[in-house]
C-alpha atoms as a PDB file:
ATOM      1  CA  UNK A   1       0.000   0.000   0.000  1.00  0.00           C
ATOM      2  CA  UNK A   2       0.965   3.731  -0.944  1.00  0.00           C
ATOM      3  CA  UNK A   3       2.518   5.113   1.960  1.00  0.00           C
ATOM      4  CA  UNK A   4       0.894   8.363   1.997  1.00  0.00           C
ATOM      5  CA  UNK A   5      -2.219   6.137   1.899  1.00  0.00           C
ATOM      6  CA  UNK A   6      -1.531   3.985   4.507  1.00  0.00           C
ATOM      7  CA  UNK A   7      -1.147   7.353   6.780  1.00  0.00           C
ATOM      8  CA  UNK A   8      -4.699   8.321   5.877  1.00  0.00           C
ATOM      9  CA  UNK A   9      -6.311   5.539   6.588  1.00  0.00           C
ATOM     10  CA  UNK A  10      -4.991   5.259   9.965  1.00  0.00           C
ATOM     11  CA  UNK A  11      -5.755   9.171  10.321  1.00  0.00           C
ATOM     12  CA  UNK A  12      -9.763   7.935   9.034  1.00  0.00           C
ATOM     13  CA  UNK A  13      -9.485   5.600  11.446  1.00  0.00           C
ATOM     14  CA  UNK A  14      -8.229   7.175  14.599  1.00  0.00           C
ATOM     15  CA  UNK A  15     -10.147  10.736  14.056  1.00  0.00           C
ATOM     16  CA  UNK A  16     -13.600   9.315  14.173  1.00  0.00           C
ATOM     17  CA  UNK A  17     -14.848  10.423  17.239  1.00  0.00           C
ATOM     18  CA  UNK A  18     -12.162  13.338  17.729  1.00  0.00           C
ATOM     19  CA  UNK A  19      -8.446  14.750  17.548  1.00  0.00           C
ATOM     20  CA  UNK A  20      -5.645  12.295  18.379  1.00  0.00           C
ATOM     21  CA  UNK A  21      -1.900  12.391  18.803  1.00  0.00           C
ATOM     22  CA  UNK A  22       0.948  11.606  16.408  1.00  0.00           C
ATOM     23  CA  UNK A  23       1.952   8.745  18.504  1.00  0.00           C
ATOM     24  CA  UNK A  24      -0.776   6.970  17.611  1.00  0.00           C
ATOM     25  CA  UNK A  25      -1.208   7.512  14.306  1.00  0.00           C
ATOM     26  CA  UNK A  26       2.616   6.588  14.005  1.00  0.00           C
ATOM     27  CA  UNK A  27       1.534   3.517  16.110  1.00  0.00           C
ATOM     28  CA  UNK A  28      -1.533   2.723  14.075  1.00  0.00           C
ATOM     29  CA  UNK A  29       0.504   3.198  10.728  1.00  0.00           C
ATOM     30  CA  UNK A  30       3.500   1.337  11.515  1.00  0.00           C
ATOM     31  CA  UNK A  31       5.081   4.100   9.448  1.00  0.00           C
ATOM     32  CA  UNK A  32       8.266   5.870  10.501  1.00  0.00           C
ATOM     33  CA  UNK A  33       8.045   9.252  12.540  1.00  0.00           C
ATOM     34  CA  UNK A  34      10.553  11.243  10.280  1.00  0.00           C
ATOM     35  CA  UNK A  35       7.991  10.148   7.353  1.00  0.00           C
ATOM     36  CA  UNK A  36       4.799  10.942   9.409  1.00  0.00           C
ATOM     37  CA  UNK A  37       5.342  14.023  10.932  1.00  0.00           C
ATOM     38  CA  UNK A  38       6.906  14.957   6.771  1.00  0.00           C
ATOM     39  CA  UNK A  39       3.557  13.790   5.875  1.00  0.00           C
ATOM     40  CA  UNK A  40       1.153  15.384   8.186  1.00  0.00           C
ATOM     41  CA  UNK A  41       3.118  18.509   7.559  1.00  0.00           C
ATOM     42  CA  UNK A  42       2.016  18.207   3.704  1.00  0.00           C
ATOM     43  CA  UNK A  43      -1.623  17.509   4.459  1.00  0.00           C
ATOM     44  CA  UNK A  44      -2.046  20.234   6.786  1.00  0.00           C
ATOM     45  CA  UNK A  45      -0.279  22.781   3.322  1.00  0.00           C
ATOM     46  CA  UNK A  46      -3.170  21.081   1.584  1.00  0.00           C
ATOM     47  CA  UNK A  47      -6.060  22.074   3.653  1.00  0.00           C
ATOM     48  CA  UNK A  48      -6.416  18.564   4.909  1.00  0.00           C
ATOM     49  CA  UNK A  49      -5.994  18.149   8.783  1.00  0.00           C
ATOM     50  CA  UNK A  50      -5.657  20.665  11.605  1.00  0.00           C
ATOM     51  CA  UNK A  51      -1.750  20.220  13.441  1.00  0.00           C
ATOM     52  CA  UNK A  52      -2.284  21.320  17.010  1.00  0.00           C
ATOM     53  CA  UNK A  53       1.075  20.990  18.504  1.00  0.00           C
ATOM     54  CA  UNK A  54       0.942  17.123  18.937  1.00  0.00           C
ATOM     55  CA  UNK A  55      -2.261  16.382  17.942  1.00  0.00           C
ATOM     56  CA  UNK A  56      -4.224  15.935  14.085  1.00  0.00           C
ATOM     57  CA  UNK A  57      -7.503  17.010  13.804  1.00  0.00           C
ATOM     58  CA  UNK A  58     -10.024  16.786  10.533  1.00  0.00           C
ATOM     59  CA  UNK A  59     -13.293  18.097  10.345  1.00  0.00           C
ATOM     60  CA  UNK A  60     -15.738  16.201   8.233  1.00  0.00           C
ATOM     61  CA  UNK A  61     -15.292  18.130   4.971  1.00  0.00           C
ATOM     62  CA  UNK A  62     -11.130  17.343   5.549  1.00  0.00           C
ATOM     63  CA  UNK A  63     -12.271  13.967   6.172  1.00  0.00           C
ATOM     64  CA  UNK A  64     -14.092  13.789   2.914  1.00  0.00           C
ATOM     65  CA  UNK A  65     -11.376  15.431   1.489  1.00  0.00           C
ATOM     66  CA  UNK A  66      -8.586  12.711   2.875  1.00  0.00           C
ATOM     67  CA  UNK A  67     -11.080   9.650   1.923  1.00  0.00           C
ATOM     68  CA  UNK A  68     -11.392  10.960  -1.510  1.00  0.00           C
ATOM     69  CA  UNK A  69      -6.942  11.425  -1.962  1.00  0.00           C
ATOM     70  CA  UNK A  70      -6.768   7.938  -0.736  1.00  0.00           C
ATOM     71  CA  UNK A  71      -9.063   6.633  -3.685  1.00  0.00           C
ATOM     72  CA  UNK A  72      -7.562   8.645  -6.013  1.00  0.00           C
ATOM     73  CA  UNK A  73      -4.075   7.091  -4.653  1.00  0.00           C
ATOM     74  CA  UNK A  74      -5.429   4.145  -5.444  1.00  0.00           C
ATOM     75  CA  UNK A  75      -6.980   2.888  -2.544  1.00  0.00           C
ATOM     76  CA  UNK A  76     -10.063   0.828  -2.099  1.00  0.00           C
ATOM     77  CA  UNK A  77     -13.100   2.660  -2.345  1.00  0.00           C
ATOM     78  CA  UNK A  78     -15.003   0.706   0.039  1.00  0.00           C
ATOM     79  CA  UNK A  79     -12.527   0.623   2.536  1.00  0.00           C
ATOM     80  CA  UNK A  80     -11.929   3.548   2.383  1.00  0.00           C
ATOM     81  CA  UNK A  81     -15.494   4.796   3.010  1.00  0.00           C
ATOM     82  CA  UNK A  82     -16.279   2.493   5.737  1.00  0.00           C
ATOM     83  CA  UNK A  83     -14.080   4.959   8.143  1.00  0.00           C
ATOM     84  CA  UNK A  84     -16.334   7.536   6.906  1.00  0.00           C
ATOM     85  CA  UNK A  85     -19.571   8.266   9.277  1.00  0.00           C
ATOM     86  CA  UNK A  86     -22.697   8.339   7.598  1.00  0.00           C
ATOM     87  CA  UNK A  87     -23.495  11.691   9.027  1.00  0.00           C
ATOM     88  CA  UNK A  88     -20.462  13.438   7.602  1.00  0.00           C
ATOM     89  CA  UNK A  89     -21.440  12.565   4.354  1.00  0.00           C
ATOM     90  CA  UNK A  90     -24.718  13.447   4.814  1.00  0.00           C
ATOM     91  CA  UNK A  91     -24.468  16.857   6.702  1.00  0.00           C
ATOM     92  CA  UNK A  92     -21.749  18.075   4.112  1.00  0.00           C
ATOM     93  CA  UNK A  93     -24.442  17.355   1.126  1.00  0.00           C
ATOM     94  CA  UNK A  94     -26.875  19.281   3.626  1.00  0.00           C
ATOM     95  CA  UNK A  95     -24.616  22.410   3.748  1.00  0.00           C
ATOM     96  CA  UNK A  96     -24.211  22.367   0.387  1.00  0.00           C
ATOM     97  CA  UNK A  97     -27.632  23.002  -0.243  1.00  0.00           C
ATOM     98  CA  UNK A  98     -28.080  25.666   2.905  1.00  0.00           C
ATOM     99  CA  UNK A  99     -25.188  28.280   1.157  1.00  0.00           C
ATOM    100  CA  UNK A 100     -27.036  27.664  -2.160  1.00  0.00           C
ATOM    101  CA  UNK A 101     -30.032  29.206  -0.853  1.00  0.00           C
ATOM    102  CA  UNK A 102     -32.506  25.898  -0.092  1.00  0.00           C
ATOM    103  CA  UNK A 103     -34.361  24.481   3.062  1.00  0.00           C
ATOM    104  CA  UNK A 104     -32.945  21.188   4.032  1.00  0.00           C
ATOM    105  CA  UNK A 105     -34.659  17.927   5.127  1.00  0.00           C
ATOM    106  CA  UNK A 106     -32.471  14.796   5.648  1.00  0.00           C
ATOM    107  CA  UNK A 107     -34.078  11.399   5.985  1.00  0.00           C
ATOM    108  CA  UNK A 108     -37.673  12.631   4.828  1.00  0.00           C
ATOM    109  CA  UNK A 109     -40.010   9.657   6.048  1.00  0.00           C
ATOM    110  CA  UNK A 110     -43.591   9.238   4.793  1.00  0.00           C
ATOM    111  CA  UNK A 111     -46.109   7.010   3.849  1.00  0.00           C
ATOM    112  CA  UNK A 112     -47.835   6.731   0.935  1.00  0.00           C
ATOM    113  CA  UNK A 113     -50.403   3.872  -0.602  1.00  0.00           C
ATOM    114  CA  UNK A 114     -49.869   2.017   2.377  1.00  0.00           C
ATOM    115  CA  UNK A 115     -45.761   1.530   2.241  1.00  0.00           C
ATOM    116  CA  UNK A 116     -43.113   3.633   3.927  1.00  0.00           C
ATOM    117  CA  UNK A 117     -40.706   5.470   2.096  1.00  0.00           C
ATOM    118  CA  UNK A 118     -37.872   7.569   2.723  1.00  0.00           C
ATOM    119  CA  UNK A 119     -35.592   9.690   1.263  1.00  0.00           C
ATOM    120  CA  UNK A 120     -32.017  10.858   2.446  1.00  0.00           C
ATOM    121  CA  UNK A 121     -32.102  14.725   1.250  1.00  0.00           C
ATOM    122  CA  UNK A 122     -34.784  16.974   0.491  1.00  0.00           C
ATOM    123  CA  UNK A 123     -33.532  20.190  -0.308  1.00  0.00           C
ATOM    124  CA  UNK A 124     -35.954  22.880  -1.493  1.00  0.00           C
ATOM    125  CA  UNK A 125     -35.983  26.388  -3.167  1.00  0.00           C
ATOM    126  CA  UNK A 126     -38.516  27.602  -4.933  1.00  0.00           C
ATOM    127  CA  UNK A 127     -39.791  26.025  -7.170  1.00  0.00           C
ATOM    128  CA  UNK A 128     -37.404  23.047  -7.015  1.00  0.00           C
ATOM    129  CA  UNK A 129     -37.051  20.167  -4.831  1.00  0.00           C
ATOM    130  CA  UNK A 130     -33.603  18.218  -5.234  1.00  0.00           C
ATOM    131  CA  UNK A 131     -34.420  14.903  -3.737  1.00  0.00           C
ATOM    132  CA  UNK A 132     -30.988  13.381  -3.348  1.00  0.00           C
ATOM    133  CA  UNK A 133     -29.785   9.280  -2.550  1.00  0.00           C
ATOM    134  CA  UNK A 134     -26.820   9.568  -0.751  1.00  0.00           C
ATOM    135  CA  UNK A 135     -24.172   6.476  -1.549  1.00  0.00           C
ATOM    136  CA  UNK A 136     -21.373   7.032   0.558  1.00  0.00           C
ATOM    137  CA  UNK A 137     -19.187   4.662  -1.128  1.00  0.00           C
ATOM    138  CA  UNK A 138     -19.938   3.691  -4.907  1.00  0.00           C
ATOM    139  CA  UNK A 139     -17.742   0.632  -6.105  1.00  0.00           C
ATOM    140  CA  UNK A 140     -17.023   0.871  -9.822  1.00  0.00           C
ATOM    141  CA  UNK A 141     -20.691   1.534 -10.010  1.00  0.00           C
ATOM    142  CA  UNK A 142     -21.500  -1.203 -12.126  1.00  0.00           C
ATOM    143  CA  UNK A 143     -24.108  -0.169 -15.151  1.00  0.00           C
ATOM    144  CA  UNK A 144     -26.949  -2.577 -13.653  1.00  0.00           C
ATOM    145  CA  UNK A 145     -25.856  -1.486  -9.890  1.00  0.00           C
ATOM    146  CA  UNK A 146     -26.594   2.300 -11.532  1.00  0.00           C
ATOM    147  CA  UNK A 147     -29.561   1.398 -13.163  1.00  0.00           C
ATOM    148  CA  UNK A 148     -30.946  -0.005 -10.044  1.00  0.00           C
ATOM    149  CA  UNK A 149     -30.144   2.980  -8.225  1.00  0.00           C
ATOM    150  CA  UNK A 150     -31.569   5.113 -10.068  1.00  0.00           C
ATOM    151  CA  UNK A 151     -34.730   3.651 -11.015  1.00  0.00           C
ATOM    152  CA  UNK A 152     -35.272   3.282  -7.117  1.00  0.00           C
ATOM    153  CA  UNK A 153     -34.493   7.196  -6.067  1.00  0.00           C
ATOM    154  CA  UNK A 154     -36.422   7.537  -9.148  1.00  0.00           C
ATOM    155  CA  UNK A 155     -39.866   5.548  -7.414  1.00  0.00           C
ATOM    156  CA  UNK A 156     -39.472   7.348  -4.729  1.00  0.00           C
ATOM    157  CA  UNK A 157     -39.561  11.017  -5.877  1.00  0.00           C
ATOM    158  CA  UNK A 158     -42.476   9.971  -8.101  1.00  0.00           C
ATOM    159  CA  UNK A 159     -44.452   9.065  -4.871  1.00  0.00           C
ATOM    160  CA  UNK A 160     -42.790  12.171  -3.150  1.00  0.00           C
ATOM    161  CA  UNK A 161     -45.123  14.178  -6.002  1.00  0.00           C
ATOM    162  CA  UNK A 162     -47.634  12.583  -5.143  1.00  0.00           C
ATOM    163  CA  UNK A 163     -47.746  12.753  -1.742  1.00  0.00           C
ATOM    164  CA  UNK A 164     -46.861  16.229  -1.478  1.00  0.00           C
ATOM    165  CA  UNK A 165     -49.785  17.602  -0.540  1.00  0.00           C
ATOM    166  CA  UNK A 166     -50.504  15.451   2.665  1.00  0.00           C
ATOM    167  CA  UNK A 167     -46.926  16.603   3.728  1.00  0.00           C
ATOM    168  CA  UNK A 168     -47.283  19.992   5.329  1.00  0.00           C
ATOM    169  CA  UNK A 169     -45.315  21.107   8.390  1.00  0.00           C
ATOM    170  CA  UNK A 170     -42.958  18.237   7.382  1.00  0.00           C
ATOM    171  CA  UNK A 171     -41.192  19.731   4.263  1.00  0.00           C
ATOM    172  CA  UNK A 172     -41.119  23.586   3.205  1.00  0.00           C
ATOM    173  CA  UNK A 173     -42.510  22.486  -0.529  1.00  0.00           C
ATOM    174  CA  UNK A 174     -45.740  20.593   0.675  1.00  0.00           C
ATOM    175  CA  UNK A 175     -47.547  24.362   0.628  1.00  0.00           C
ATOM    176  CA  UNK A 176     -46.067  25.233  -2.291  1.00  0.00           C
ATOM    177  CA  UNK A 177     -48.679  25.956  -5.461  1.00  0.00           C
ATOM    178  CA  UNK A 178     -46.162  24.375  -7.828  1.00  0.00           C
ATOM    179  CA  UNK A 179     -43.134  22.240  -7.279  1.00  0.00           C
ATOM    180  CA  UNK A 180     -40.677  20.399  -9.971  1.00  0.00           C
ATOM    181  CA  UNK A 181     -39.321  17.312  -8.159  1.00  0.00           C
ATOM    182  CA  UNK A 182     -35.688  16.070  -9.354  1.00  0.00           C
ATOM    183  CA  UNK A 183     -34.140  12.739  -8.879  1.00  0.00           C
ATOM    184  CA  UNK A 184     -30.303  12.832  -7.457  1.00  0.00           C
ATOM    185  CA  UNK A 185     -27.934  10.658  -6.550  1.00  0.00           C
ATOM    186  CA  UNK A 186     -25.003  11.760  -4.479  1.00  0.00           C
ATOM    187  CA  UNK A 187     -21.463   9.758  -4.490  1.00  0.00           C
ATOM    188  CA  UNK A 188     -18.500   9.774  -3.346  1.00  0.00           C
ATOM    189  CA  UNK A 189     -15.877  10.243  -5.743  1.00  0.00           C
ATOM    190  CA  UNK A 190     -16.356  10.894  -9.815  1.00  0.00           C
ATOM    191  CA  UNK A 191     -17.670   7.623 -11.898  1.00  0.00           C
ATOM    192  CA  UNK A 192     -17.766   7.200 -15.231  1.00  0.00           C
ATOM    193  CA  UNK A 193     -21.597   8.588 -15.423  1.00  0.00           C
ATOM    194  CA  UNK A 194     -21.998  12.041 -15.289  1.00  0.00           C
ATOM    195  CA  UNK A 195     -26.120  11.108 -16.020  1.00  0.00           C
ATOM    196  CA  UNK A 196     -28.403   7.849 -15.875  1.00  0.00           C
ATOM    197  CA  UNK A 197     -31.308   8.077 -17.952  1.00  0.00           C
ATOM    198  CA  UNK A 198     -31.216  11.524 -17.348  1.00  0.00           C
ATOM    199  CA  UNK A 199     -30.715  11.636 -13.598  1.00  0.00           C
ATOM    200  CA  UNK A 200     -27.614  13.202 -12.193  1.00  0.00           C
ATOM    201  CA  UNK A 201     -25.207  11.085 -10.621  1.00  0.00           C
ATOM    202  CA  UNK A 202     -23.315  13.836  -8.701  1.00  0.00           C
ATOM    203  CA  UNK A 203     -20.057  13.430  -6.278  1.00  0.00           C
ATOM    204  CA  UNK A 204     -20.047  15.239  -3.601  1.00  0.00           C
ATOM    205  CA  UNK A 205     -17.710  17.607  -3.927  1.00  0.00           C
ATOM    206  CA  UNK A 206     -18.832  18.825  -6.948  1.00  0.00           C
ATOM    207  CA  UNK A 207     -22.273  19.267  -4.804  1.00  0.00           C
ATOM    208  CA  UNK A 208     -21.667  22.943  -4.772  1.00  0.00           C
ATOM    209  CA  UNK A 209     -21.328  23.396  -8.563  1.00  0.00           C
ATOM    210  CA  UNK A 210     -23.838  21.341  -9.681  1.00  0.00           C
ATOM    211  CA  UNK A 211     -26.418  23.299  -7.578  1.00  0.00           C
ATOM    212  CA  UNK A 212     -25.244  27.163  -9.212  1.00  0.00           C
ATOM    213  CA  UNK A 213     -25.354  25.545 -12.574  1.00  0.00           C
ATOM    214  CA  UNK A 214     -29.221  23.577 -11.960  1.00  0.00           C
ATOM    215  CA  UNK A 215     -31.501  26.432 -12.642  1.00  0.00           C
ATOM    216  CA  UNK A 216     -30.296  26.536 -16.252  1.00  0.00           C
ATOM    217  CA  UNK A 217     -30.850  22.657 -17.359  1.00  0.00           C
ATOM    218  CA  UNK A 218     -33.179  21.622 -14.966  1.00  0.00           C
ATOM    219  CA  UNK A 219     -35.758  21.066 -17.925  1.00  0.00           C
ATOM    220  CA  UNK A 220     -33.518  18.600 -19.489  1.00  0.00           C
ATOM    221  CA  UNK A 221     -33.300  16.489 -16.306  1.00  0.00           C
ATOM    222  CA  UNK A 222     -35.871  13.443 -15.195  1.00  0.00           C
ATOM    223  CA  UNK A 223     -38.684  15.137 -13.068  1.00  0.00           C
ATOM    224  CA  UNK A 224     -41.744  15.389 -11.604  1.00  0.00           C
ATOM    225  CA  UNK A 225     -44.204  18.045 -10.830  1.00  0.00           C
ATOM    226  CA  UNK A 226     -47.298  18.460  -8.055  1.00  0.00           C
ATOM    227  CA  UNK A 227     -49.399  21.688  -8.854  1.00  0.00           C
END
């Protein structure tokens, strides 16, 4: 394994739940401590960790940011992403949506024609609501795993329409008089599908991007409308 990826695993690892020391990320990386300190010297130039005397902190966009240089290193996606907490991906998609101007609601639970549905992202400005799948970790996204995913986020927005109405006080669109309702998905790193059956498969870094630029092609994208 890649040396400098090997250090950010174990910095994945060990940051979960907090800061922690150089010892044990040395300890935890089996790496030398001329080559670690060299190395967390580097990341924090890049914008990637905090260096607080002897202790490495990340916040959950750095951590996004460190999962996502492993991968590109070469590392395994899926590993990789399994040191990454569900909420951080989830609350960094969310505050991409807040400084773009929209309402947020994660993990929108309803019911509708007697099943239970739920969706990981709402995010609403007028008149749009982005309903976004979050996949944390996407491996090689495999055309049928794709087409499965999207077909599914796709089902659920549909009902989303139609159950708008009966959703008031639980999502800032329900009182809306017209609403166009997009399908989303939300990865982790770039794939090699940009769209599925016109659905945008969008990393989440790019989250920020992709919501400026919506307003102009949003016609051109799979959606639905309640008015």
């Amino acid at each position: 394994m890649d040396i400098e990826v090997n250090l950010i695993i174990s910095i994945l690892k060990l940051t979960r739940n907090g800061p922690v020391t150089h010892e044990l990320i040395k300890k935890d990386s089996k790496l030398p401590t001329q080559i670690v300190e060299k190395l967390l010297r580097k990341m924090q130039n890049d914008g990637l960790i905090y260096l607080r005397k002897n202790v490495v902190e990340a916040d959950s966009f750095q951590r996004l940011k460190l999962a996502i240089r492993a991968i590109n290193l070469g590392a395994d996606i899926e590993n990789v992403s399994s040191f990454l907490q569900w909420q951080e991906f989830e609350n960094i998609a969310a505050l991409a949506f807040e400084r773009n101007g929209y309402s947020v609601t994660k993990n929108l639970r309803f019911k509708h024609a007697q099943r239970k549905w739920e969706i990981d992202i709402v995010g609403c400005k007028k008149p749009l609501a982005i309903c976004m799948d979050c996949k944390h970790w996407h491996h090689g996204m495999y055309p049928s795993t794709l087409k499965r995913i999207v077909q599914e986020q796709v089902k659920r927005t549909s009902v989303l329409a139609e159950a708008l109405p009966s959703l008031a006080g639980k999502i800032e669109c329900a009182s809306w008089d017209y609403t166009k309702l997009i399908p989303a998905v939300l990865s982790l790193v770039t794939g090699k599908f940009k769209f599925y059956e016109n659905v945008p498969i969008v990393p989440v870094l790019q989250l920020q991007d992709f919501l400026s630029q919506l307003p102009a092609y949003t016609n051109s994208l799979k959606h639905f409308t309640k008015a």
